[in-house]
Protein backbone atom coordinates (compact mmCIF):
# COMPACT_ATOMS: atom_id res chain seq x y z
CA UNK A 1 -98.47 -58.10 -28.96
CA UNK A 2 -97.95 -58.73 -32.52
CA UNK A 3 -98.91 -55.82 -33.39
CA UNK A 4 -95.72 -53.90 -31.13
CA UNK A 5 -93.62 -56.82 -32.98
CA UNK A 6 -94.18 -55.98 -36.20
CA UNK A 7 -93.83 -52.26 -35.55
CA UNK A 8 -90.35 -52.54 -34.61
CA UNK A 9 -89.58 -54.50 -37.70
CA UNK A 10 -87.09 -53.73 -39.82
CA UNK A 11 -87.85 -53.53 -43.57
CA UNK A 12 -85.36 -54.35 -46.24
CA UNK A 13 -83.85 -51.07 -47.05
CA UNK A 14 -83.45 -50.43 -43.38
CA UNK A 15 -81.84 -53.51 -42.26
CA UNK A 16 -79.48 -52.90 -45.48
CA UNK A 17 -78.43 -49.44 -44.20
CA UNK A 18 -77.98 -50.53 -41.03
CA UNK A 19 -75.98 -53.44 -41.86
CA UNK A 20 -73.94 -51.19 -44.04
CA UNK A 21 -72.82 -48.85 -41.35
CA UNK A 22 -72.30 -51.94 -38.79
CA UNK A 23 -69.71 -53.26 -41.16
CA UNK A 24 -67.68 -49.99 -41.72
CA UNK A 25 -67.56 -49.18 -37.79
CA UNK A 26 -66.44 -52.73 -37.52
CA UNK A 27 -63.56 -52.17 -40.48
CA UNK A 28 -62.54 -49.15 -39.18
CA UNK A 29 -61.80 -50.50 -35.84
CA UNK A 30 -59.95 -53.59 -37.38
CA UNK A 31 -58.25 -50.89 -39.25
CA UNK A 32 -57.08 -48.97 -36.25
CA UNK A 33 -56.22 -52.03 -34.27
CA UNK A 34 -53.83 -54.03 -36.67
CA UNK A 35 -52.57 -51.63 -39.17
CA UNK A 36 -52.08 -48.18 -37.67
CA UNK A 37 -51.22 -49.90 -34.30
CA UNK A 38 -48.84 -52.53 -36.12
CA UNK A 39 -50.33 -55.23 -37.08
CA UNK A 40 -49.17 -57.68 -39.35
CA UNK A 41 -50.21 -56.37 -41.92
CA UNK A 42 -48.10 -53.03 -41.67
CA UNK A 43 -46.27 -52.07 -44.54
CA UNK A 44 -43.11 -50.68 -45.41
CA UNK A 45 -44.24 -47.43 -45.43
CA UNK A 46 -45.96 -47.78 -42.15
CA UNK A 47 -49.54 -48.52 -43.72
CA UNK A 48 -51.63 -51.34 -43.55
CA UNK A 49 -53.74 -52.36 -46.36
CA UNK A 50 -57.20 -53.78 -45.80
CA UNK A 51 -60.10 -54.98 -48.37
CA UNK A 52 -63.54 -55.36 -47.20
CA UNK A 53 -66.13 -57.72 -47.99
CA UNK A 54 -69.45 -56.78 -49.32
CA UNK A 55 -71.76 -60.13 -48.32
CA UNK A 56 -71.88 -59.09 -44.87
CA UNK A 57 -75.13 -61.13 -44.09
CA UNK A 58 -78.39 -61.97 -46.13
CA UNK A 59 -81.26 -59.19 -46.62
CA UNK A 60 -84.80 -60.06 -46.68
CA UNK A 61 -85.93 -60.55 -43.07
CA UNK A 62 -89.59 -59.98 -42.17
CA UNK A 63 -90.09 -61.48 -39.10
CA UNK A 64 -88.69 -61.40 -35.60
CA UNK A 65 -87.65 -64.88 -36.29
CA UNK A 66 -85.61 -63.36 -39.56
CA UNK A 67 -84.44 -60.36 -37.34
CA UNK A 68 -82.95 -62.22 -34.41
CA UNK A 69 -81.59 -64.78 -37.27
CA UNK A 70 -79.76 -61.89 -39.13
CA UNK A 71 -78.43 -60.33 -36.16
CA UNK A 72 -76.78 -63.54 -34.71
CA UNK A 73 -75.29 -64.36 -38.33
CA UNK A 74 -74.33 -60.70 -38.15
CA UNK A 75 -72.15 -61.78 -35.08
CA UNK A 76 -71.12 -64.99 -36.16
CA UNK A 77 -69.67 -63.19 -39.55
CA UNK A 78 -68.22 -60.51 -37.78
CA UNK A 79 -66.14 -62.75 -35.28
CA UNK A 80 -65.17 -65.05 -38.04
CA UNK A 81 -63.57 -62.12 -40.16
CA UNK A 82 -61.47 -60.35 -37.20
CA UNK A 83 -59.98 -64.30 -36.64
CA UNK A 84 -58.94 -64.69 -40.28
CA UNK A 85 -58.08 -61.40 -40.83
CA UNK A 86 -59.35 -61.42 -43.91
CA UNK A 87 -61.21 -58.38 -44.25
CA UNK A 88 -61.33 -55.76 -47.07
CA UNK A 89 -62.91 -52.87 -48.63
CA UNK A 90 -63.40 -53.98 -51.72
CA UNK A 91 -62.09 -56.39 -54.28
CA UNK A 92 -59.55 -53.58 -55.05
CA UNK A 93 -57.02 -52.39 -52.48
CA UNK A 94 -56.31 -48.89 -51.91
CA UNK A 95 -52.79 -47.76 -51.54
CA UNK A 96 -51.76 -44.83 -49.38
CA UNK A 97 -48.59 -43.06 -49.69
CA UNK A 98 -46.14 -40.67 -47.38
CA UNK A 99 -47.50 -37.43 -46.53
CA UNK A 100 -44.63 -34.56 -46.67
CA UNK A 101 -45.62 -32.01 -44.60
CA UNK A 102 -43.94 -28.50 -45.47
CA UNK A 103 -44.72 -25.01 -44.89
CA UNK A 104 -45.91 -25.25 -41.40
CA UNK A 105 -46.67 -21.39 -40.37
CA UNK A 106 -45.89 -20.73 -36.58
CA UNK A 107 -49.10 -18.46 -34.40
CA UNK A 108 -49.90 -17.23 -31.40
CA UNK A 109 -52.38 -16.03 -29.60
CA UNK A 110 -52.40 -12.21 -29.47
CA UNK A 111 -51.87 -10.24 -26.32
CA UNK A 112 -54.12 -9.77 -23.64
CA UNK A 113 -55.22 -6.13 -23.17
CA UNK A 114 -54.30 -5.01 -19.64
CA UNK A 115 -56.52 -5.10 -17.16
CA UNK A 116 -58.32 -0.83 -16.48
CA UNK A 117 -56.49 1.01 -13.19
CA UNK A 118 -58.59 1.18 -10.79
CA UNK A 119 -59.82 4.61 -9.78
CA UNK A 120 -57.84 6.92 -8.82
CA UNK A 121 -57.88 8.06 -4.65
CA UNK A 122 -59.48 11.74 -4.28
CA UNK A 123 -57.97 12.81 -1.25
CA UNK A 124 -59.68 14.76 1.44
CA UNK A 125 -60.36 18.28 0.64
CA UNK A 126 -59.70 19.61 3.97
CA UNK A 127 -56.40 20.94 4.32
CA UNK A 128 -53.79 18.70 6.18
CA UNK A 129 -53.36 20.43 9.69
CA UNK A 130 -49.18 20.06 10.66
CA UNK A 131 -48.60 19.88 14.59
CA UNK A 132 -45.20 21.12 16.02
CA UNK A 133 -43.42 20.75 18.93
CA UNK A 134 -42.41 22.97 21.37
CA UNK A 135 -39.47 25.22 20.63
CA UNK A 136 -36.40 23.57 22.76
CA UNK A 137 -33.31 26.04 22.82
CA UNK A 138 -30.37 24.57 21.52
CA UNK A 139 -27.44 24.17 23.38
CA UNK A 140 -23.92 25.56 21.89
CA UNK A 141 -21.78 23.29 20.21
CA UNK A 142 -18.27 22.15 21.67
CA UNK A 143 -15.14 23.78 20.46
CA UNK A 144 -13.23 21.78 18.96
CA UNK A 145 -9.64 21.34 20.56
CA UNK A 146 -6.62 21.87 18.61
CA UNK A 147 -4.67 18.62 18.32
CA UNK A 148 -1.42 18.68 20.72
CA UNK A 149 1.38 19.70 18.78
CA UNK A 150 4.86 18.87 19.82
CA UNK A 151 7.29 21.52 20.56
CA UNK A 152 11.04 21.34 21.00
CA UNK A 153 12.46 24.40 22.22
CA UNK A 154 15.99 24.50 21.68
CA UNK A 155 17.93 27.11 23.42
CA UNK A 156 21.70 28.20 22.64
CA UNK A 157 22.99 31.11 24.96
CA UNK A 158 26.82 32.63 24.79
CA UNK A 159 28.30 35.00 27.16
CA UNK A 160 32.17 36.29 27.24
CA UNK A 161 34.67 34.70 29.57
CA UNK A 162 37.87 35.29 30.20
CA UNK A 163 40.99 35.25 27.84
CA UNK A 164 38.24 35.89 24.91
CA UNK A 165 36.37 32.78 25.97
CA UNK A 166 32.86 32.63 25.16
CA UNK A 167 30.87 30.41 27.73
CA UNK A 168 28.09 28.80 26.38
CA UNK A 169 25.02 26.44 27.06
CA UNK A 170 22.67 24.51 24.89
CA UNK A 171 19.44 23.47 26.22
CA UNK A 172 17.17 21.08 24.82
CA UNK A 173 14.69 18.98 26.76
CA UNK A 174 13.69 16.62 23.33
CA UNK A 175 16.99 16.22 22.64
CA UNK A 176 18.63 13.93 25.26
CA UNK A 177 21.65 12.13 25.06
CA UNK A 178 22.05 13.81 20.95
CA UNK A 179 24.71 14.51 18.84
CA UNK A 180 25.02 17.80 17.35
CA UNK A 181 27.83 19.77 15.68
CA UNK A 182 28.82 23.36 16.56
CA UNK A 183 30.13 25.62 14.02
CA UNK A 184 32.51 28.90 14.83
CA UNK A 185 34.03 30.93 11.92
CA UNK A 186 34.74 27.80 10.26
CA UNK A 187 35.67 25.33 13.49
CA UNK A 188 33.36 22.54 13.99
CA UNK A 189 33.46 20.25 16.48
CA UNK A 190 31.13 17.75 17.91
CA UNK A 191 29.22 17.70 21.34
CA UNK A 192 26.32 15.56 22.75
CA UNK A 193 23.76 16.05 25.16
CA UNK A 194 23.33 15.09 28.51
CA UNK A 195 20.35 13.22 30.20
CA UNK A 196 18.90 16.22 30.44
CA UNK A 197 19.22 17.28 26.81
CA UNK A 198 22.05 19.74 28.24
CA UNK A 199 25.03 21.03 27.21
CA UNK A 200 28.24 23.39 28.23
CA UNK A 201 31.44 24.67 27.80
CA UNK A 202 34.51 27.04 27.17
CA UNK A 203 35.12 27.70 23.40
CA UNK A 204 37.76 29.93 22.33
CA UNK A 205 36.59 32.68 19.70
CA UNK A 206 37.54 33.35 16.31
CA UNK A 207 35.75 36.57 16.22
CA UNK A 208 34.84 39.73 18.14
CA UNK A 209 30.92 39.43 17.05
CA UNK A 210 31.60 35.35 17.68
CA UNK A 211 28.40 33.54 16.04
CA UNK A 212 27.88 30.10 16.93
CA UNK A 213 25.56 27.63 15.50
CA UNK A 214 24.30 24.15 17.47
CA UNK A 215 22.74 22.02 14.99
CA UNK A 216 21.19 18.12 15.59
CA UNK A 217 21.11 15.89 12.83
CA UNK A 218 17.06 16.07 12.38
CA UNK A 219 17.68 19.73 10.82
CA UNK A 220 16.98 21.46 14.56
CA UNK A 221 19.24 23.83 16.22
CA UNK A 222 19.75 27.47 17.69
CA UNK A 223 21.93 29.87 17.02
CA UNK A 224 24.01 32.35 19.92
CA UNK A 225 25.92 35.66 19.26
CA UNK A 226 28.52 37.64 21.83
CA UNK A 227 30.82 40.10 21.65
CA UNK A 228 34.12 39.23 22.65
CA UNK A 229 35.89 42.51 23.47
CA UNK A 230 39.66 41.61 24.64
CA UNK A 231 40.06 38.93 21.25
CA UNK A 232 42.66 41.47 20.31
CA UNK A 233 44.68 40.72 23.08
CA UNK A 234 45.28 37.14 22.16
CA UNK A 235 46.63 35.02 19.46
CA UNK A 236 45.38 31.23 18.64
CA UNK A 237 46.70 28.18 16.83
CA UNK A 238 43.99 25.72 16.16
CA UNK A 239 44.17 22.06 14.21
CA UNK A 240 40.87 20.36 13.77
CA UNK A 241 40.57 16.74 12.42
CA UNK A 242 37.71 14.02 11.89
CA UNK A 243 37.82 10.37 13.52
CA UNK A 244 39.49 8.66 16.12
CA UNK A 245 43.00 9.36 15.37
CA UNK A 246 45.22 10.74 18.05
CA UNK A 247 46.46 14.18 16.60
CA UNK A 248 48.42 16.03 19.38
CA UNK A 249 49.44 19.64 19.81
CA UNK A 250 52.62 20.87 21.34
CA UNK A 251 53.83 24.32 22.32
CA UNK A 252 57.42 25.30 23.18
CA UNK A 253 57.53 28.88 25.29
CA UNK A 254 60.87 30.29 24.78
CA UNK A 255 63.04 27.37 23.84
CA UNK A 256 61.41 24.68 26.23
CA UNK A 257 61.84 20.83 25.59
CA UNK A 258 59.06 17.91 26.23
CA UNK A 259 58.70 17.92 30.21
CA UNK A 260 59.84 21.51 30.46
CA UNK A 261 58.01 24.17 32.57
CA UNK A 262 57.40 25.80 28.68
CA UNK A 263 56.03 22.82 27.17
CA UNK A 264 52.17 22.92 26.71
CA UNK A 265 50.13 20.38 25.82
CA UNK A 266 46.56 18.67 26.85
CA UNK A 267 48.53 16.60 29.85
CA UNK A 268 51.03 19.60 30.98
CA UNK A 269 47.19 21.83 31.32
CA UNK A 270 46.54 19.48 34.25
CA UNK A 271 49.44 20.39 36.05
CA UNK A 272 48.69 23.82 37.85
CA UNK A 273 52.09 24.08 39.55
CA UNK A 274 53.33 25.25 35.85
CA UNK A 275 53.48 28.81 35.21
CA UNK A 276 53.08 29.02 31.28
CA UNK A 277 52.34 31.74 29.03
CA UNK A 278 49.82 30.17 26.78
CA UNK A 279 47.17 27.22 27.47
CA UNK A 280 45.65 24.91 25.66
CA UNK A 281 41.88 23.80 24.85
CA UNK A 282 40.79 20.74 23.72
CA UNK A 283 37.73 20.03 22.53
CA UNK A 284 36.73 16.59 21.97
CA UNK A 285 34.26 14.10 22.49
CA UNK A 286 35.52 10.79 23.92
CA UNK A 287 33.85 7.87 21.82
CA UNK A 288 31.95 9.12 19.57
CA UNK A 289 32.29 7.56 16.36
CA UNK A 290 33.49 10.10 13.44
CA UNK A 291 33.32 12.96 16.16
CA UNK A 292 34.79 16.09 15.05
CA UNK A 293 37.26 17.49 17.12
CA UNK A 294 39.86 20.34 17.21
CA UNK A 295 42.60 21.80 20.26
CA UNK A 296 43.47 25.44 20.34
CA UNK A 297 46.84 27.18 22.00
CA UNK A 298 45.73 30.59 23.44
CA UNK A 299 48.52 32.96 24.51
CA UNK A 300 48.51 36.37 25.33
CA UNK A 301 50.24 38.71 21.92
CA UNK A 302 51.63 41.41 24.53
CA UNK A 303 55.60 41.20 25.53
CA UNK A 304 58.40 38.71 23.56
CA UNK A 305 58.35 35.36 23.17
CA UNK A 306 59.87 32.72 21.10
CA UNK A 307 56.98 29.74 20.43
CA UNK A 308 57.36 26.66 18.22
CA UNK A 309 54.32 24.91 17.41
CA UNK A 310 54.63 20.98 16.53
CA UNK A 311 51.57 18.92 15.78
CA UNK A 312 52.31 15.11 16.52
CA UNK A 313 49.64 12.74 14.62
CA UNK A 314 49.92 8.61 16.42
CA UNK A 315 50.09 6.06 13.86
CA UNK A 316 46.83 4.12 14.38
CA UNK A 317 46.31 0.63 13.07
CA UNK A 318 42.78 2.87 11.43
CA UNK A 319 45.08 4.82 10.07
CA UNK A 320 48.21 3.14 8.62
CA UNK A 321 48.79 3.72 5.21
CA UNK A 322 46.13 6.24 4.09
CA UNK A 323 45.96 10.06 3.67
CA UNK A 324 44.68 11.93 6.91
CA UNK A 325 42.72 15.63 6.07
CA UNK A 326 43.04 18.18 8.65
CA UNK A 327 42.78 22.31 8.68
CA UNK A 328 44.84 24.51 10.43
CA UNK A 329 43.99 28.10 11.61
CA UNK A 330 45.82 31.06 12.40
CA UNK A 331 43.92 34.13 14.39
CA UNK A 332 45.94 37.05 14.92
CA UNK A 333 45.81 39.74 17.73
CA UNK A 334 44.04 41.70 14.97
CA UNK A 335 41.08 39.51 14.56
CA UNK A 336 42.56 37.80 10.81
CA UNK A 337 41.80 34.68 10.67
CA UNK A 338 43.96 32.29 8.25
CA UNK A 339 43.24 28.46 7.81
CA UNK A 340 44.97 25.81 5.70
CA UNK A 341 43.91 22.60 4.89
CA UNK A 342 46.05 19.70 5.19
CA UNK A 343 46.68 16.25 3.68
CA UNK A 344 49.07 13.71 5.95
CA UNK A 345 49.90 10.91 4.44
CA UNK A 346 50.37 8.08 6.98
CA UNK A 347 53.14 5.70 7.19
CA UNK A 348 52.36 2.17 6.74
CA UNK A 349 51.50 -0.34 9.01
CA UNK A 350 54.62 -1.11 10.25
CA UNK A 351 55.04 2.35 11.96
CA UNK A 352 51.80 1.52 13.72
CA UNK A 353 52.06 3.49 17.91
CA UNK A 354 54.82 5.53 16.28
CA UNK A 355 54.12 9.49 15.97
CA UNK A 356 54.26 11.49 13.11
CA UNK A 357 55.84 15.27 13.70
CA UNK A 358 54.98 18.09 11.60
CA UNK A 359 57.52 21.22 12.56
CA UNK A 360 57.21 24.38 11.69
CA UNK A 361 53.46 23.81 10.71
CA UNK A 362 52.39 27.86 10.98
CA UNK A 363 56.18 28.84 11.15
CA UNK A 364 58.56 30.36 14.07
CA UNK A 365 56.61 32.97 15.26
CA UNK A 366 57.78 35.71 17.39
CA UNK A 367 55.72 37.66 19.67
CA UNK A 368 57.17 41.23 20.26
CA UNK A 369 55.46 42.93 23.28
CA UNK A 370 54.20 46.22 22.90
């Protein structure tokens, strides 16, 4: 028993080394503890400064006796210094400074290579078989309809009447209830259309090969030709004039007065009883605004006759005070045609359902039969 004892003696050089190392590990964990934690013994510069001492505990044990001895004075020194804090390294304290750290170099870990393909698929060697269906016919394709276009067929026939009337009649389905204007050799006058996008009537010609010309406001129209063969026979006055205004035209036969059995006008036409020599047409369209409108005297050029043609204009409250235009024409039993233009000037207001008379408008004209 001794024997083991001794054997696990420590000598003096041993227990020296031993207390040596015991002594730093303790320092170093004072160290840690109240200076680089904070302890109170932290400098300015964030440092603590610590001094050790160097009689730790007496050498010289030999016994167990000595060993247990030293090891509890070991303890008893060791719990004695971290109470005082009175530790240190030496009798000389060490100083340690700021460390500037500059120059700090930045790395990184190089790439990974990238991971190997895998190996490629070898396809079959046998060639790929292809299956079709059956052949199905195909059927023919629709034709393709043409888009409904809309059509307006405008129709304009003439045909000669009698005392070198030409008869005519517009026809125009699209065109219901429309104005339109119809030009002659320089006469226009306005019409409209019925319900039925129909028109018709007796229009004195201006010419043998009469053309006449129906055309709507949209830019449509038609167009009619006739030959009037007995124009030759026949001699016309016409006045044509734009607007509401009442313009009147009056024909005396051989020296008649107003209400005479010579007198011709558009009410004496009504009267059938009246054998005249001449007869009058009037062509215009009863309310329409800014219609164009136009009366013609017709009498036969054969035989004598003294005529006086007045034109009698009604002073209209529309019309008061402002210049009216008109045109007058003159066809001859030789097929010249003359026209003037004319420029009224209209009495003021005052004169309002008063007429205006303009005598000798195409002058006395005396008809010497043949």
């Amino acid at each position: 028993m001794w024997e083991a004892v001794m054997k696990l003696s420590f000598g003096p050089k041993r227990l020296a080394m031993t207390s040596g190392v015991l002594i730093c590990a303790l320092g170093t964990g004072y160290v840690m503890q109240n200076v680089l934690v904070g302890g109170e013994n932290q400098t300015r510069s964030g440092v603590a400064v610590a001094s050790v001492s160097s009689n730790a505990f007496p050498v010289g044990l030999e016994t167990k006796r000595d060993f247990v001895e030293a090891a509890e004075h070991f303890q008893n020194d060791t719990q004695a210094a971290s109470d005082t804090d009175a530790l240190a390294f030496s009798d000389k304290a060490v100083d340690i400074e700021d460390v500037q750290v500059g120059e700090v170099i930045l790395t990184s870990a190089l790439p990974a290579a990238p991971v190997a393909a895998a190996d490629p698929i070898v396809l079959p060697s046998e060639p790929v078989k292809v299956v079709a269906s059956s052949e199905v016919p195909i059927s023919d394709l629709p034709v393709e309809e043409k888009a409904p276009a809309f059509t307006c067929e405008i129709e304009l026939t003439a045909a000669p009447g009698d005392a070198a009337m030409a008869v005519l009649a517009l026809e125009a389905s699209c065109m219901t209830n429309e104005r339109f204007t119809l030009h002659h050799s320089g006469m226009m006058i306005s019409g409209v259309t019925d319900e039925n996008g129909e028109w018709r009537a007796k229009v004195p010609a201006l010419a043998e090969n009469a053309l006449f010309i129906a055309a709507f406001a949209n830019g449509e129209g038609a167009v009619a030709n006739v030959q009037i063969s007995d124009l030759s026979a026949y001699e016309r006055y016409v006045v044509q004039w734009k607007g509401d205004t009442d313009v009147q035209m009056h024909a005396f036969e051989n020296g008649a007065s107003y209400e005479d059995a010579g007198h011709v006008w558009r009410e004496s036409s009504k009267d059938t009883s009246l054998k005249q020599t001449g007869f009058l047409t009037r062509l215009v369209e009863d309310g329409l605004v800014e219609s164009l409108n136009a009366e013609i005297y017709t009498f036969p050029s054969k035989g004598e006759s003294d005529t006086e043609i007045n034109i009698e204009i009604e002073v209209g409250g529309s019309t008061c005070g402002q210049d009216l235009e008109a045109q007058a024409f003159i066809m001859s039993g030789a097929g010249s045609l003359e026209a003037r233009d004319l420029m009224i000037a209209m009495p003021d207001c005052g004169a309002v359902g008063d007429f205006l008379v303009l005598k000798n408008l195409y002058e006395d004209l005396t008809i010497a039969r043949n």
